[in-house]
C-alpha atoms as a PDB file:
ATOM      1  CA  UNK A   1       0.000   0.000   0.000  1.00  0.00           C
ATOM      2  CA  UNK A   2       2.769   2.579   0.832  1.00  0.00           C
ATOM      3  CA  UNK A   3       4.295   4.194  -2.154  1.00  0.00           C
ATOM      4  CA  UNK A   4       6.954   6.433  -3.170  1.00  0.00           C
ATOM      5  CA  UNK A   5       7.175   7.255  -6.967  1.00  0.00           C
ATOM      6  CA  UNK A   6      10.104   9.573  -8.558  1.00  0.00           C
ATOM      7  CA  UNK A   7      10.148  11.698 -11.421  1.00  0.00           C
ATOM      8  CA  UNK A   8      11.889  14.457 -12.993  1.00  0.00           C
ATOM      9  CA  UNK A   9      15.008  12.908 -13.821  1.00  0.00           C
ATOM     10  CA  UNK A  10      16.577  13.105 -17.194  1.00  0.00           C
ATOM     11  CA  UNK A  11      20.119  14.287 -19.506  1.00  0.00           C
ATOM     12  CA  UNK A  12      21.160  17.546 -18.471  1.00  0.00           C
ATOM     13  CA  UNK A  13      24.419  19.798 -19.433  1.00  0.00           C
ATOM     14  CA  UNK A  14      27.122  20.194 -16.781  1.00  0.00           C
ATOM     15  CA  UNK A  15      26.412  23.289 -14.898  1.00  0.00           C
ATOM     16  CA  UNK A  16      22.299  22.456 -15.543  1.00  0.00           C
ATOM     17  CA  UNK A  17      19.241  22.234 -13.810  1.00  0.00           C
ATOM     18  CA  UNK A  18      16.933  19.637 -12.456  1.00  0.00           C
ATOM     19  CA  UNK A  19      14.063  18.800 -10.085  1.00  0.00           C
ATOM     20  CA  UNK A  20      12.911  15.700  -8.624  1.00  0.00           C
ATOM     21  CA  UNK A  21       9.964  15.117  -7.478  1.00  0.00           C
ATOM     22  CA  UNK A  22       8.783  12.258  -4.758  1.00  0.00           C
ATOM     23  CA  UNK A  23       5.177  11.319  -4.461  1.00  0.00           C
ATOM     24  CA  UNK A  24       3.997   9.918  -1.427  1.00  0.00           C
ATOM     25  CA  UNK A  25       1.211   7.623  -1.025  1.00  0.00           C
ATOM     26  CA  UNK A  26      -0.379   4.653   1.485  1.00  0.00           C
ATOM     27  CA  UNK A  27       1.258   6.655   4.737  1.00  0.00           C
ATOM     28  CA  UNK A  28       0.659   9.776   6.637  1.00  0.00           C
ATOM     29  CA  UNK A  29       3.068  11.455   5.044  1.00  0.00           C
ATOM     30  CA  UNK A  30       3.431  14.374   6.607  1.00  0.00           C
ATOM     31  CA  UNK A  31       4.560  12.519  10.081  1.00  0.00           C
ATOM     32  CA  UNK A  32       7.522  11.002   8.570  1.00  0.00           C
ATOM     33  CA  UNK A  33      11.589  12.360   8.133  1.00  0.00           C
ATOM     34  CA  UNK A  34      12.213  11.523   4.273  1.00  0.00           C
ATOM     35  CA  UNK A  35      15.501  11.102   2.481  1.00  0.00           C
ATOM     36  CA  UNK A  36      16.926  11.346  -1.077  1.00  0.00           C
ATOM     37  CA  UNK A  37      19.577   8.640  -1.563  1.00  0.00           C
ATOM     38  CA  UNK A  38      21.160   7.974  -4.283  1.00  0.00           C
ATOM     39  CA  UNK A  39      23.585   5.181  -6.482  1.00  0.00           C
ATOM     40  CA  UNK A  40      26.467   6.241  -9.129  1.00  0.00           C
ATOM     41  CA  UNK A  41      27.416   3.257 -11.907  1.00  0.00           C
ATOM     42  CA  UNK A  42      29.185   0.806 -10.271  1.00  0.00           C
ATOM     43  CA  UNK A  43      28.753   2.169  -6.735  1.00  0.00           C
ATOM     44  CA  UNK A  44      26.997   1.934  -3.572  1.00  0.00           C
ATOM     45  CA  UNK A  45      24.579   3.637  -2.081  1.00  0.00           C
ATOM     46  CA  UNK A  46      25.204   7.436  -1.285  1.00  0.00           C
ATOM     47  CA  UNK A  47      22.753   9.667   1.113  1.00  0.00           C
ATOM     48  CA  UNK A  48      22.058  13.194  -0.024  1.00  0.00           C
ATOM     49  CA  UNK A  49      20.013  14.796   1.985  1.00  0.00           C
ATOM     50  CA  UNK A  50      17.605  14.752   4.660  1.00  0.00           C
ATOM     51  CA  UNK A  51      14.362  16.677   5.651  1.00  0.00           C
ATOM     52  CA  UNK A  52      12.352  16.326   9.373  1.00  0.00           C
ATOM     53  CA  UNK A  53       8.050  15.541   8.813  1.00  0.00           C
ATOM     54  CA  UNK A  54       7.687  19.507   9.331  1.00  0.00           C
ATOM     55  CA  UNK A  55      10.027  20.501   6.640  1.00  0.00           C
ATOM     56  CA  UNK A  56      11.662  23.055   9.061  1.00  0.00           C
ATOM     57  CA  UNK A  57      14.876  21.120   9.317  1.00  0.00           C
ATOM     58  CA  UNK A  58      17.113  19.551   6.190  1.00  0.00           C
ATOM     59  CA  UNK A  59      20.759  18.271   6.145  1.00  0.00           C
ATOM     60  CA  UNK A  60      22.668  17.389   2.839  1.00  0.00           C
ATOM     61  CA  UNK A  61      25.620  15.583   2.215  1.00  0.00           C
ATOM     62  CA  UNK A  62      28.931  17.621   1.610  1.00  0.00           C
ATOM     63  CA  UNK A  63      29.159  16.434  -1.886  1.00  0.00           C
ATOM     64  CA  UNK A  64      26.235  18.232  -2.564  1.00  0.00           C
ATOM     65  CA  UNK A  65      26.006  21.342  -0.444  1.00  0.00           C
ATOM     66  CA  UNK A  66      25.101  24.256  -1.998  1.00  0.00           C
ATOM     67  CA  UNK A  67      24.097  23.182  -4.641  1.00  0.00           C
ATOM     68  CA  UNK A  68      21.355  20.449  -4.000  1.00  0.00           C
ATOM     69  CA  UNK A  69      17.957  21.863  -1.977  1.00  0.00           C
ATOM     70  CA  UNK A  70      15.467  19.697  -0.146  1.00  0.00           C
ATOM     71  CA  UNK A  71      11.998  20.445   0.264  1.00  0.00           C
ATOM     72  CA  UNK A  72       8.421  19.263   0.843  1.00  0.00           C
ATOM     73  CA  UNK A  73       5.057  20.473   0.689  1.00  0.00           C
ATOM     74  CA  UNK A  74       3.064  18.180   3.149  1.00  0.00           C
ATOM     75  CA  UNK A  75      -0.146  19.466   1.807  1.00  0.00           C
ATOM     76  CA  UNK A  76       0.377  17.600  -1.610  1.00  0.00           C
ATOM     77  CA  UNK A  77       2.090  14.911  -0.423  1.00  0.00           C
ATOM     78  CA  UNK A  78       5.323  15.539  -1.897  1.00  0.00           C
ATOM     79  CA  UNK A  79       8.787  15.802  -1.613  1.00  0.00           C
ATOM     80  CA  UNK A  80      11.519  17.482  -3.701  1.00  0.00           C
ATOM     81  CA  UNK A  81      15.059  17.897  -4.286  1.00  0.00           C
ATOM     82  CA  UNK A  82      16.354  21.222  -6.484  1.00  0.00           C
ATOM     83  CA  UNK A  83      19.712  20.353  -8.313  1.00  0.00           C
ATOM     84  CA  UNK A  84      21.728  23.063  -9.655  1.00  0.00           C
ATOM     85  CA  UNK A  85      25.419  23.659 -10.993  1.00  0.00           C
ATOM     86  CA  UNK A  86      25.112  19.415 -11.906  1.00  0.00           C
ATOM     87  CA  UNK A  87      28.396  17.986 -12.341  1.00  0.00           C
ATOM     88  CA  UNK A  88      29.163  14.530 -14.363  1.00  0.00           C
ATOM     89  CA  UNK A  89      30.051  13.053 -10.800  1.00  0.00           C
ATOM     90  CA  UNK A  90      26.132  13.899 -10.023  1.00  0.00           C
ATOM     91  CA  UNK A  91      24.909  10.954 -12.545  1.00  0.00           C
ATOM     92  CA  UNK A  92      23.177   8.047 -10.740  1.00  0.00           C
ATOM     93  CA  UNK A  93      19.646   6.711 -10.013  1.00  0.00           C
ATOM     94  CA  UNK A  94      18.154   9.163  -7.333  1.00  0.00           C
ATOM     95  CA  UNK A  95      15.886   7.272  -4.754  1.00  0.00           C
ATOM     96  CA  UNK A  96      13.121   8.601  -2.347  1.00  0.00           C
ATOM     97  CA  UNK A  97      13.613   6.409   0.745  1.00  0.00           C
ATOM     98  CA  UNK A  98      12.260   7.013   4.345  1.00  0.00           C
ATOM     99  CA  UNK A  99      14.388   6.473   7.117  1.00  0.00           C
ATOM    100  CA  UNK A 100      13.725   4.006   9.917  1.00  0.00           C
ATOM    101  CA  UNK A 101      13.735   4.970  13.463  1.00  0.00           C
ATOM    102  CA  UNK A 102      17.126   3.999  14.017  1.00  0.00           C
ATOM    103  CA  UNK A 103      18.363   6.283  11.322  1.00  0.00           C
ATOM    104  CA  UNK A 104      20.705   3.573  10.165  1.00  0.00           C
ATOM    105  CA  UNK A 105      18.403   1.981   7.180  1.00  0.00           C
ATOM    106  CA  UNK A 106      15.107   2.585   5.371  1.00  0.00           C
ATOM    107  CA  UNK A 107      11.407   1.057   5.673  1.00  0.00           C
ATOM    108  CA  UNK A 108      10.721   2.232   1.911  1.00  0.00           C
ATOM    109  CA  UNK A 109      11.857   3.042  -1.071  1.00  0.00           C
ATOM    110  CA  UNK A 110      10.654   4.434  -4.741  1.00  0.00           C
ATOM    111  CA  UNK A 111      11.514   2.845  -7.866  1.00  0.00           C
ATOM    112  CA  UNK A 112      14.271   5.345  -9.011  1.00  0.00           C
ATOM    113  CA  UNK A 113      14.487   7.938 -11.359  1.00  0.00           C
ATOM    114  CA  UNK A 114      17.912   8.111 -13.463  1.00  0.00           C
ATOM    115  CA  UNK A 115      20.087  11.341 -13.481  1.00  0.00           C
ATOM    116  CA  UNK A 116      22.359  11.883 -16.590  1.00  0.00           C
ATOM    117  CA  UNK A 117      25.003  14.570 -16.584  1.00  0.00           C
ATOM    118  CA  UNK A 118      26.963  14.872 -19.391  1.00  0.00           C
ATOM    119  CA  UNK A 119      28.440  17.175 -22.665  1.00  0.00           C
END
């Protein structure tokens, strides 16, 4: 029943602009901390950033900082990450995931939506 659905992925130009988007469904949303994670080629999992069930607190990974925004808006159910300045080393399959009490794993995922940075 729970859900999690990405979009917004896609090719983009080094130094380009995306949005993803993470639809929530099956859950009280809203109650919940939510995480982007993601997964380069040939790599293991990476976290990205972070964002409490109020939306009033977000952490991001230094790989990413200052460049990458989180953000939600509980009232649609949704959850977003704003990626600027994209560099090649950006490229991998971005993943909506919500963290488990523990903070140490997740209790669900989304399918994935592929990020492509490159000339």
């Amino acid at each position: 029943e729970v859900q999690l659905v990405e979009s917004g992925g896609g090719l983009v130009q080094p130094g380009g602009s995306l949005r993803l988007s993470c639809a929530a469904s099956g859950f009280t949303f809203s109650t919940y901390d939510m995480s982007w994670v993601r997964q380069a080629p040939g790599k293991g999992l990476e976290w990205v950033s972070g964002i409490n069930s109020g939306g009033g607190s977000t952490s991001h990974a230094d790989s990413v900082k200052g460049r990458f925004t989180i953000s939600r808006d509980n009232a649609k159910n949704t959850m977003y990450l704003q990626m600027n300045s994209l560099k090649p080393e950006d490229t991998a399959v971005y993943y909506c995931a919500k963290p488990n009490i523990g903070r140490d794993s997740y209790d669900y995922w989304g399918q994935g939506t592929q990020v492509t940075v490159s000339s």
